[in-house]
C-alpha atoms as a PDB file:
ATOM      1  CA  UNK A   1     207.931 124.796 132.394  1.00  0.00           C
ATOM      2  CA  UNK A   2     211.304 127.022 133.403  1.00  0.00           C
ATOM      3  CA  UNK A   3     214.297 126.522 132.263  1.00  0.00           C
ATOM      4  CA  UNK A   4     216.587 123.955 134.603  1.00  0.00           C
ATOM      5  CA  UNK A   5     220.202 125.436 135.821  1.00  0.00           C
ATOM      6  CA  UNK A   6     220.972 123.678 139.364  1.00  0.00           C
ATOM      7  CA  UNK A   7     220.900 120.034 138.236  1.00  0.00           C
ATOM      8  CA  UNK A   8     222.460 118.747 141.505  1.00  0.00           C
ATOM      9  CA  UNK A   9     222.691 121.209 144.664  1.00  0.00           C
ATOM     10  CA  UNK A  10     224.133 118.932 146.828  1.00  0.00           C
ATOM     11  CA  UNK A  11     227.095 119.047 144.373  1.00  0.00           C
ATOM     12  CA  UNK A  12     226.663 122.806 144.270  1.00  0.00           C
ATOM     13  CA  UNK A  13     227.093 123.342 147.667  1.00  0.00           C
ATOM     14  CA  UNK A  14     229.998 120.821 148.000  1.00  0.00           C
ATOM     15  CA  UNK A  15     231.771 123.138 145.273  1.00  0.00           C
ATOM     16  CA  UNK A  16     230.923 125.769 147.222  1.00  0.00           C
ATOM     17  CA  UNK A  17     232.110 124.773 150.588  1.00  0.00           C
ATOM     18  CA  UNK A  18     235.412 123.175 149.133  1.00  0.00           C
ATOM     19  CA  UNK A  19     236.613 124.950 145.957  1.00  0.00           C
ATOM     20  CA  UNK A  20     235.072 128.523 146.569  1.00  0.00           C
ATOM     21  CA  UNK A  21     237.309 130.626 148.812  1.00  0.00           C
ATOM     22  CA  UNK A  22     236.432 133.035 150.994  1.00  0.00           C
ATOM     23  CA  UNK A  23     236.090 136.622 149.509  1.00  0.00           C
ATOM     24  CA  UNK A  24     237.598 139.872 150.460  1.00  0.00           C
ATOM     25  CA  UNK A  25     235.681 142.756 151.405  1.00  0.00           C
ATOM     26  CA  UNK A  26     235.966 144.185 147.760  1.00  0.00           C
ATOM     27  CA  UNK A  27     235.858 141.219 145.700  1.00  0.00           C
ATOM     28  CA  UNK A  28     232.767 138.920 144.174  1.00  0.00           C
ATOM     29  CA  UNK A  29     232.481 135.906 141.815  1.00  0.00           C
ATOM     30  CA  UNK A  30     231.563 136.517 138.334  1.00  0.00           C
ATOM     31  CA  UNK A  31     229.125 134.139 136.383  1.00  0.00           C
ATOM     32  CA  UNK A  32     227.990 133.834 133.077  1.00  0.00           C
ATOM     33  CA  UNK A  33     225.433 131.676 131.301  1.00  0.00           C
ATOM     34  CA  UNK A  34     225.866 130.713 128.082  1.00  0.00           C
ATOM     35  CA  UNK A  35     224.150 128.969 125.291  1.00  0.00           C
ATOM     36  CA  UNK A  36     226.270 127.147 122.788  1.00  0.00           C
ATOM     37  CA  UNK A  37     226.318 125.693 119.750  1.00  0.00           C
ATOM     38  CA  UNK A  38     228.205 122.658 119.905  1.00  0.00           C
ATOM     39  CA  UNK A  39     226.015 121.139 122.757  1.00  0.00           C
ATOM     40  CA  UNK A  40     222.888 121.398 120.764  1.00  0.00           C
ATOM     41  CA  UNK A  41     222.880 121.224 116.719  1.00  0.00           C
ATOM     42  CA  UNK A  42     219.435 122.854 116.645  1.00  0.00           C
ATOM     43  CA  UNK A  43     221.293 126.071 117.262  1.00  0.00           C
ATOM     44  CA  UNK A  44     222.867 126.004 113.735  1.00  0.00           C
ATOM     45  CA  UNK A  45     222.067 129.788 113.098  1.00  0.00           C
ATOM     46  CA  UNK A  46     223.511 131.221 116.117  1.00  0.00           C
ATOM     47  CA  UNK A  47     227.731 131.740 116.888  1.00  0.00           C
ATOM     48  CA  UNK A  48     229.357 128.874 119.028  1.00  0.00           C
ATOM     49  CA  UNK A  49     228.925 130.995 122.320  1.00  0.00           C
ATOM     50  CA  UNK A  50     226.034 133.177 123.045  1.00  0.00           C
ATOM     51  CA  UNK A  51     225.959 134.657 126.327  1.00  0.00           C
ATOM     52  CA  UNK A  52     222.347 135.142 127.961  1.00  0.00           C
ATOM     53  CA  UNK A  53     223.032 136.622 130.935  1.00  0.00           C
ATOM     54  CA  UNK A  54     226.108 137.624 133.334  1.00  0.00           C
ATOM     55  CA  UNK A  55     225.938 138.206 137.086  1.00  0.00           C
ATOM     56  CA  UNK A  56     228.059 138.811 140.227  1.00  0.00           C
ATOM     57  CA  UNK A  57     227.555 137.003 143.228  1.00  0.00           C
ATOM     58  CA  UNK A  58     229.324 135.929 147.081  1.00  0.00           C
ATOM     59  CA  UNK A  59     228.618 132.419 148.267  1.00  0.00           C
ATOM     60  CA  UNK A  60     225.886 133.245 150.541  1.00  0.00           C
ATOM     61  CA  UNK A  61     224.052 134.413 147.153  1.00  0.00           C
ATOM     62  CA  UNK A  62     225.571 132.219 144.777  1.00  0.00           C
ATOM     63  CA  UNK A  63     222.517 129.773 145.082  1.00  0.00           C
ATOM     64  CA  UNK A  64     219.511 132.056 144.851  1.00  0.00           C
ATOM     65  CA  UNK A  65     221.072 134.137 142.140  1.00  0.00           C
ATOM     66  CA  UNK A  66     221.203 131.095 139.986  1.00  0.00           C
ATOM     67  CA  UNK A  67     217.855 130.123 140.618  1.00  0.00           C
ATOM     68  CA  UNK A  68     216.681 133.316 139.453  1.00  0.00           C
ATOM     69  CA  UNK A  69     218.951 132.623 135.993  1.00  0.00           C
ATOM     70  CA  UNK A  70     215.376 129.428 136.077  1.00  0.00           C
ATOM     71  CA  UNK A  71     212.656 131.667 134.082  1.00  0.00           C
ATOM     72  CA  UNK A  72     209.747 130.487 132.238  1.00  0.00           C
ATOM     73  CA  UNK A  73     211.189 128.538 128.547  1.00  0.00           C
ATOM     74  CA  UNK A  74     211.067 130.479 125.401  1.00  0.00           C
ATOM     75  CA  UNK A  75     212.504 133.509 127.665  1.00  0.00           C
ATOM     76  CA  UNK A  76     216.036 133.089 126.517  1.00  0.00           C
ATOM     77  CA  UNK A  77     216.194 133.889 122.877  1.00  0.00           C
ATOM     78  CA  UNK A  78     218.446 134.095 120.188  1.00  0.00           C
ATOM     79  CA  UNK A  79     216.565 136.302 117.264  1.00  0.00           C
ATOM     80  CA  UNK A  80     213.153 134.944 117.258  1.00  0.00           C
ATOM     81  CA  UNK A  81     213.929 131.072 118.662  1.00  0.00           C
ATOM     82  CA  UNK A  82     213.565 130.465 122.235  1.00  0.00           C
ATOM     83  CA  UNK A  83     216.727 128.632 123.741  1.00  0.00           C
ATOM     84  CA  UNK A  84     216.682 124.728 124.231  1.00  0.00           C
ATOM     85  CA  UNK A  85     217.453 123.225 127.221  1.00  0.00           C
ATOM     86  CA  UNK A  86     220.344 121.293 126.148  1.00  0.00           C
ATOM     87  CA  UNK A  87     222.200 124.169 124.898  1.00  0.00           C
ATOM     88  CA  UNK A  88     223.004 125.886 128.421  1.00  0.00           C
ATOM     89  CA  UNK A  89     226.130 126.040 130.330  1.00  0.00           C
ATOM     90  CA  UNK A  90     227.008 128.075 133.045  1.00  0.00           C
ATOM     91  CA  UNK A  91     230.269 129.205 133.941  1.00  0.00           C
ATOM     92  CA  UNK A  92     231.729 130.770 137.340  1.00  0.00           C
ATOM     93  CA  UNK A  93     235.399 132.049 137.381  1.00  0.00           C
ATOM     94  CA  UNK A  94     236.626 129.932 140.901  1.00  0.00           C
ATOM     95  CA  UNK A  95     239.309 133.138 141.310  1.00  0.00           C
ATOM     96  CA  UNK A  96     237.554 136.020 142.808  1.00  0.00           C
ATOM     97  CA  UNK A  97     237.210 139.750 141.307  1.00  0.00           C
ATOM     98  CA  UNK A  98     238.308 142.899 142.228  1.00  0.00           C
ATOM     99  CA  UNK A  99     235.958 145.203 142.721  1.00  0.00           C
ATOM    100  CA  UNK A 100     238.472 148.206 143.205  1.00  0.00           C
ATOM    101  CA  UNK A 101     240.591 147.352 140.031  1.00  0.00           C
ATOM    102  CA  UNK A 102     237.055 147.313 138.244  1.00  0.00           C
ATOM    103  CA  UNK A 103     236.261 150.566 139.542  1.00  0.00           C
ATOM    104  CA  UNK A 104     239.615 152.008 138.138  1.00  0.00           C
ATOM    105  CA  UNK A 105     239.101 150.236 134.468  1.00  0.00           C
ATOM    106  CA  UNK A 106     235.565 151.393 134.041  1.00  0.00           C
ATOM    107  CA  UNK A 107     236.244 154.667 135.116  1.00  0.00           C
ATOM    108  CA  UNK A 108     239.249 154.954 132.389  1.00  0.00           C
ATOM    109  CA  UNK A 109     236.307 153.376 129.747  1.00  0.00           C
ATOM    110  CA  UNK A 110     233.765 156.050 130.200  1.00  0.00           C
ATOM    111  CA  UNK A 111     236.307 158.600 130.342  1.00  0.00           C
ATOM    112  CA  UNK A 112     237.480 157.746 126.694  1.00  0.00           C
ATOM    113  CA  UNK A 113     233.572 156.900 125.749  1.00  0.00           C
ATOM    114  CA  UNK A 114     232.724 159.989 126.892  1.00  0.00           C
ATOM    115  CA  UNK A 115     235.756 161.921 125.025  1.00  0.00           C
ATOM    116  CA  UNK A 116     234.811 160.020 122.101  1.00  0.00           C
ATOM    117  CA  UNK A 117     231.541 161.255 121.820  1.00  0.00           C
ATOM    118  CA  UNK A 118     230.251 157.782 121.684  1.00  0.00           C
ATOM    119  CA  UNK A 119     226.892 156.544 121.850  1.00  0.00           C
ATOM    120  CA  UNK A 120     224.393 153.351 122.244  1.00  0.00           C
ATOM    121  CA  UNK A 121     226.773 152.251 124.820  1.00  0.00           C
ATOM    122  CA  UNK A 122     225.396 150.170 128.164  1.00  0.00           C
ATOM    123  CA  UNK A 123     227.051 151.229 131.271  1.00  0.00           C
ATOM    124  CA  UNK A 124     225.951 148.432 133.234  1.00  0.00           C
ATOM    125  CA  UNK A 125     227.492 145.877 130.590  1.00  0.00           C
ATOM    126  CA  UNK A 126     230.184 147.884 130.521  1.00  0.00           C
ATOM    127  CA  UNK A 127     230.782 147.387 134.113  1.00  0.00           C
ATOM    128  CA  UNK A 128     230.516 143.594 134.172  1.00  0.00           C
ATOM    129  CA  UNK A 129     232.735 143.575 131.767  1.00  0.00           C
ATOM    130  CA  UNK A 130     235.464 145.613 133.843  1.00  0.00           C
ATOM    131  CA  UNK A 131     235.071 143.208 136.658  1.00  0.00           C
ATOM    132  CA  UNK A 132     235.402 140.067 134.484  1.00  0.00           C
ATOM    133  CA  UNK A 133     238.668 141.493 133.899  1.00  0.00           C
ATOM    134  CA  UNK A 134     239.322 142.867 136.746  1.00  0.00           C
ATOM    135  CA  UNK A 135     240.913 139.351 138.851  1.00  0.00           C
ATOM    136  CA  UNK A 136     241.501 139.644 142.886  1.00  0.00           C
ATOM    137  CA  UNK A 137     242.866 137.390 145.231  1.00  0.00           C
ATOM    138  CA  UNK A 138     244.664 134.424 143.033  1.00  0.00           C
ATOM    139  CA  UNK A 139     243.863 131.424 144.551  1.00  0.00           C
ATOM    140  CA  UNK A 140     243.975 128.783 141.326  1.00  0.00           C
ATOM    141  CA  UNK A 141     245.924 128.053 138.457  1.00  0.00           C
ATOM    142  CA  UNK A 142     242.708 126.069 136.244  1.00  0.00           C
ATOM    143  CA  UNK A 143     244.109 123.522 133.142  1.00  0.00           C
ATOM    144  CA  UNK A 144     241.288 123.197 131.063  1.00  0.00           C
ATOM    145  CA  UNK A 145     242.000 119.264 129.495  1.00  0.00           C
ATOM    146  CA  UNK A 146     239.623 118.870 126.492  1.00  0.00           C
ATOM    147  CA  UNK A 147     239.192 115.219 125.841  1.00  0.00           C
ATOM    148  CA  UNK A 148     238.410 113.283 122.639  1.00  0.00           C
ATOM    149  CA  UNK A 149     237.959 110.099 124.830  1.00  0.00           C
ATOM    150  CA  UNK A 150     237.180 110.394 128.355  1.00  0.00           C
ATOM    151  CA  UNK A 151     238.037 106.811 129.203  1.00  0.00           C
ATOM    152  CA  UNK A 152     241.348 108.674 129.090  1.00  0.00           C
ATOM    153  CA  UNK A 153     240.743 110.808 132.249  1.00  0.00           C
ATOM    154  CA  UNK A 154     241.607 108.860 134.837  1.00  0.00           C
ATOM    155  CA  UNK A 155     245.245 107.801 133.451  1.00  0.00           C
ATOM    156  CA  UNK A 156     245.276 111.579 132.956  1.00  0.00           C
ATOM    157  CA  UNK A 157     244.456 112.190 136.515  1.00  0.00           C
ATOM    158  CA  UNK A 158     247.561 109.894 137.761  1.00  0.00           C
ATOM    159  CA  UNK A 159     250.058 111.783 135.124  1.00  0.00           C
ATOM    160  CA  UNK A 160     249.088 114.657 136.853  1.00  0.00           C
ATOM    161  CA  UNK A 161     249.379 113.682 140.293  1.00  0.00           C
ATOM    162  CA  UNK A 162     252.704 112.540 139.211  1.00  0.00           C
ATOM    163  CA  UNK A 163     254.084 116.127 138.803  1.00  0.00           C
ATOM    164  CA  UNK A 164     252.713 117.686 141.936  1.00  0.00           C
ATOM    165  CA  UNK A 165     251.279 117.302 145.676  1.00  0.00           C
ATOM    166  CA  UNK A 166     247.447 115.591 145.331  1.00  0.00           C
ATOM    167  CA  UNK A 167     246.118 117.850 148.011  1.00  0.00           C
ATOM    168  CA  UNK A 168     247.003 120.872 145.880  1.00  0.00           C
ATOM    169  CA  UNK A 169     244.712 119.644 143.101  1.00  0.00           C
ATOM    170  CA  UNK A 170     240.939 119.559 142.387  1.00  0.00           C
ATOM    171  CA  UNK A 171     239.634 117.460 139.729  1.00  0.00           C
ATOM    172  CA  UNK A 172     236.500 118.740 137.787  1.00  0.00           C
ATOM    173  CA  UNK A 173     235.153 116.150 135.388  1.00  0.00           C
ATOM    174  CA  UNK A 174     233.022 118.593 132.436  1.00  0.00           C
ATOM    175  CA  UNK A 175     230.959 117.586 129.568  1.00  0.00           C
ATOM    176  CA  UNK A 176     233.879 117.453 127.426  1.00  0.00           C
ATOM    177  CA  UNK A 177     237.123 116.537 129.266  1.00  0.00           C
ATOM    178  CA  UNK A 178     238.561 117.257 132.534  1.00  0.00           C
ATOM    179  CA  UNK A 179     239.480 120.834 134.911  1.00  0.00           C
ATOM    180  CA  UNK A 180     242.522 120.701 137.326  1.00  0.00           C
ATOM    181  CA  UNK A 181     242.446 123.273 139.915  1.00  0.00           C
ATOM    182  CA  UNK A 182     246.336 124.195 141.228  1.00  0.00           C
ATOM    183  CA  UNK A 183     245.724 126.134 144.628  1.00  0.00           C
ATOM    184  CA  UNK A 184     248.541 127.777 144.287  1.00  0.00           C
ATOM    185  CA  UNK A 185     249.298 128.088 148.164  1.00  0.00           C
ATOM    186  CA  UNK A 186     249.336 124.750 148.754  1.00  0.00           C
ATOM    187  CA  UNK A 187     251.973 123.299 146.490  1.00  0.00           C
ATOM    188  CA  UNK A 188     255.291 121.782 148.169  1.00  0.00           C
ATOM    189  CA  UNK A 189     258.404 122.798 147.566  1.00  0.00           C
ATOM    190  CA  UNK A 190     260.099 120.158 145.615  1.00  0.00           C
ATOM    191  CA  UNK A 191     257.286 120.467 142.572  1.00  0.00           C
ATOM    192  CA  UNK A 192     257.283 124.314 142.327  1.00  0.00           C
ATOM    193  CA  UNK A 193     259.763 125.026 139.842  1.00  0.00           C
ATOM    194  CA  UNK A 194     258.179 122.427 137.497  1.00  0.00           C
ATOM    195  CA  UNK A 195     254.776 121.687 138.410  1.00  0.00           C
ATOM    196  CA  UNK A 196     253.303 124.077 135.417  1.00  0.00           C
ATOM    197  CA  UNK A 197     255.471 123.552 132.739  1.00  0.00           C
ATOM    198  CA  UNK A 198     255.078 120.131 133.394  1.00  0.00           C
ATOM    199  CA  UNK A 199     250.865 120.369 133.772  1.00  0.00           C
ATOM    200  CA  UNK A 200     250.594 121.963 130.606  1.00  0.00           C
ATOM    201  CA  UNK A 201     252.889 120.070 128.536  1.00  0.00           C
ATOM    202  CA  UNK A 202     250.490 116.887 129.420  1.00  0.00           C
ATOM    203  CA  UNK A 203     248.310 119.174 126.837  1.00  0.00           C
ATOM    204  CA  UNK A 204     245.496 121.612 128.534  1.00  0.00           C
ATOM    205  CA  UNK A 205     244.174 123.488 125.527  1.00  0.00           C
ATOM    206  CA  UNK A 206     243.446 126.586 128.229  1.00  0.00           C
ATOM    207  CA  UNK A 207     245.564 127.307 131.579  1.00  0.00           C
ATOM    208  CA  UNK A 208     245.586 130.531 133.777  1.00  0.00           C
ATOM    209  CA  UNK A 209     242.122 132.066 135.088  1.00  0.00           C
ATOM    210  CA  UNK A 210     239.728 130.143 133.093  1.00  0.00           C
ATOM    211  CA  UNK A 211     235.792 130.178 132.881  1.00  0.00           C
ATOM    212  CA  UNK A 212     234.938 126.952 134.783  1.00  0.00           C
ATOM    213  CA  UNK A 213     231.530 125.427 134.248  1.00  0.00           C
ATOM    214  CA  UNK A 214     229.580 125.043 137.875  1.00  0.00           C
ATOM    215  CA  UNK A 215     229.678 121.333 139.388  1.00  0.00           C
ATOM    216  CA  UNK A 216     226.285 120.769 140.218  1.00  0.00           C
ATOM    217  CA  UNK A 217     224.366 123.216 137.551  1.00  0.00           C
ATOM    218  CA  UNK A 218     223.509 122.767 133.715  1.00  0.00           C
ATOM    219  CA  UNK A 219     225.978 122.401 130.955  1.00  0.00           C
ATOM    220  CA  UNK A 220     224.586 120.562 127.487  1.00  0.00           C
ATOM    221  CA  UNK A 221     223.038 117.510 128.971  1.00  0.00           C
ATOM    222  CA  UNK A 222     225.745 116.762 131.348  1.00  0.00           C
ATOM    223  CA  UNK A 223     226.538 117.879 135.414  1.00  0.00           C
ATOM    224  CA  UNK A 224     230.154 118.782 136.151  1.00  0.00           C
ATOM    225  CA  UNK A 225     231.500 117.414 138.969  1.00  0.00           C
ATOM    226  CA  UNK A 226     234.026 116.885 141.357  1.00  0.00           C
ATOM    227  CA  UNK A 227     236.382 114.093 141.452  1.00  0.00           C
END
């Protein structure tokens, strides 16, 4: 039996086609998959977030590289325990990276590793790292809404819509609360001199370039998906 990460393609492939924007010829998406803690209590010895594995991708590969994140169970580990199921989450950030600004920041991190006279580093991990933060093209402004009750979403949804153009927004329900996407471009004039103070004051615990788990894919039991 292999691990499960696409849950729903058809929902995958509607985030890609919709959300997804179209990359620049130095840019990629960055992906990460996680296991964590508070989605499955057998993982009491381990921290809240472990990451597994970490990847770059375009949307033409987006698919296949996840399916290659579904290898045999038992193969993701944490010490000497295999991984459950329920513990996974994977996470894509929706604004692209810069491949050239990563370039520039890993070359400055060798340079001092190398100065240093370090040693046991990973280049490669260092270089994923660099494009994580390493952000292109800025396409969304993500409001991460954590929810105690979710029967509170959709009255969230309306406060929202209250403070800026709909067609601007995307709507991600997630295992715990609710994602809204600002595309930036697309926001009308008479909301932009409030529309973020006012989005965040409605409480988002995160705002800015967020981690956003995948509509469509794993994440503790639950699929993301799009409103």
């Amino acid at each position: 039996m292999n691990y499960k990460i696409i849950e729903d393609e058809q929902m995958l492939i509607y985030f890609m086609d919709t959300v997804l924007p179209n990359l620049k010829q130095d840019e990629c998406f960055y992906v990460s998959l996680f296991a964590r803690k508070k989605y499955c209590p057998e993982l009491i010895w381990s921290n809240d977030k472990t990451q597994l594995k970490r990847l770059t991708c375009n949307k033409s590969n987006l698919i296949s590289k996840l399916r290659q994140l579904e290898i045999k169970v038992g193969n993701y580990s944490l010490g000497d325990r295999e991984v459950p199921q329920e513990s996974l989450v994977v996470y894509i950030h929706p604004n692209p990276r810069s491949q050239t600004k990563a370039a520039k920041v890993l070359l400055k991190k060798l340079a001092d590793l190398i100065a240093d006279n370090a040693h046991g580093y990973n280049v490669q991990q260092e270089a994923l790292s660099a494009i994580q933060k390493s952000p292109g093209s800025k396409y969304y402004v993500d409001f991460d809404f954590d929810l105690k009750d979710k029967s509170t979403i959709s009255k969230l949804k309306n406060e929202i819509c209250e403070l800026i153009n709909e067609d601007a927004i995307v709507f991600i329900e997630t295992r715990g609360g609710l994602h809204a996407l600002i595309q930036v471009a697309k926001i009308q004039e008479p909301y932009k001199k409030y529309w973020y103070r006012g989005i965040a004051a409605l409480g988002s615990d995160v705002a800015g370039d967020c981690m956003l788990p995948i509509p469509g894919c794993v994440q503790g039991g639950f699929i993301p998906k799009i409103f």
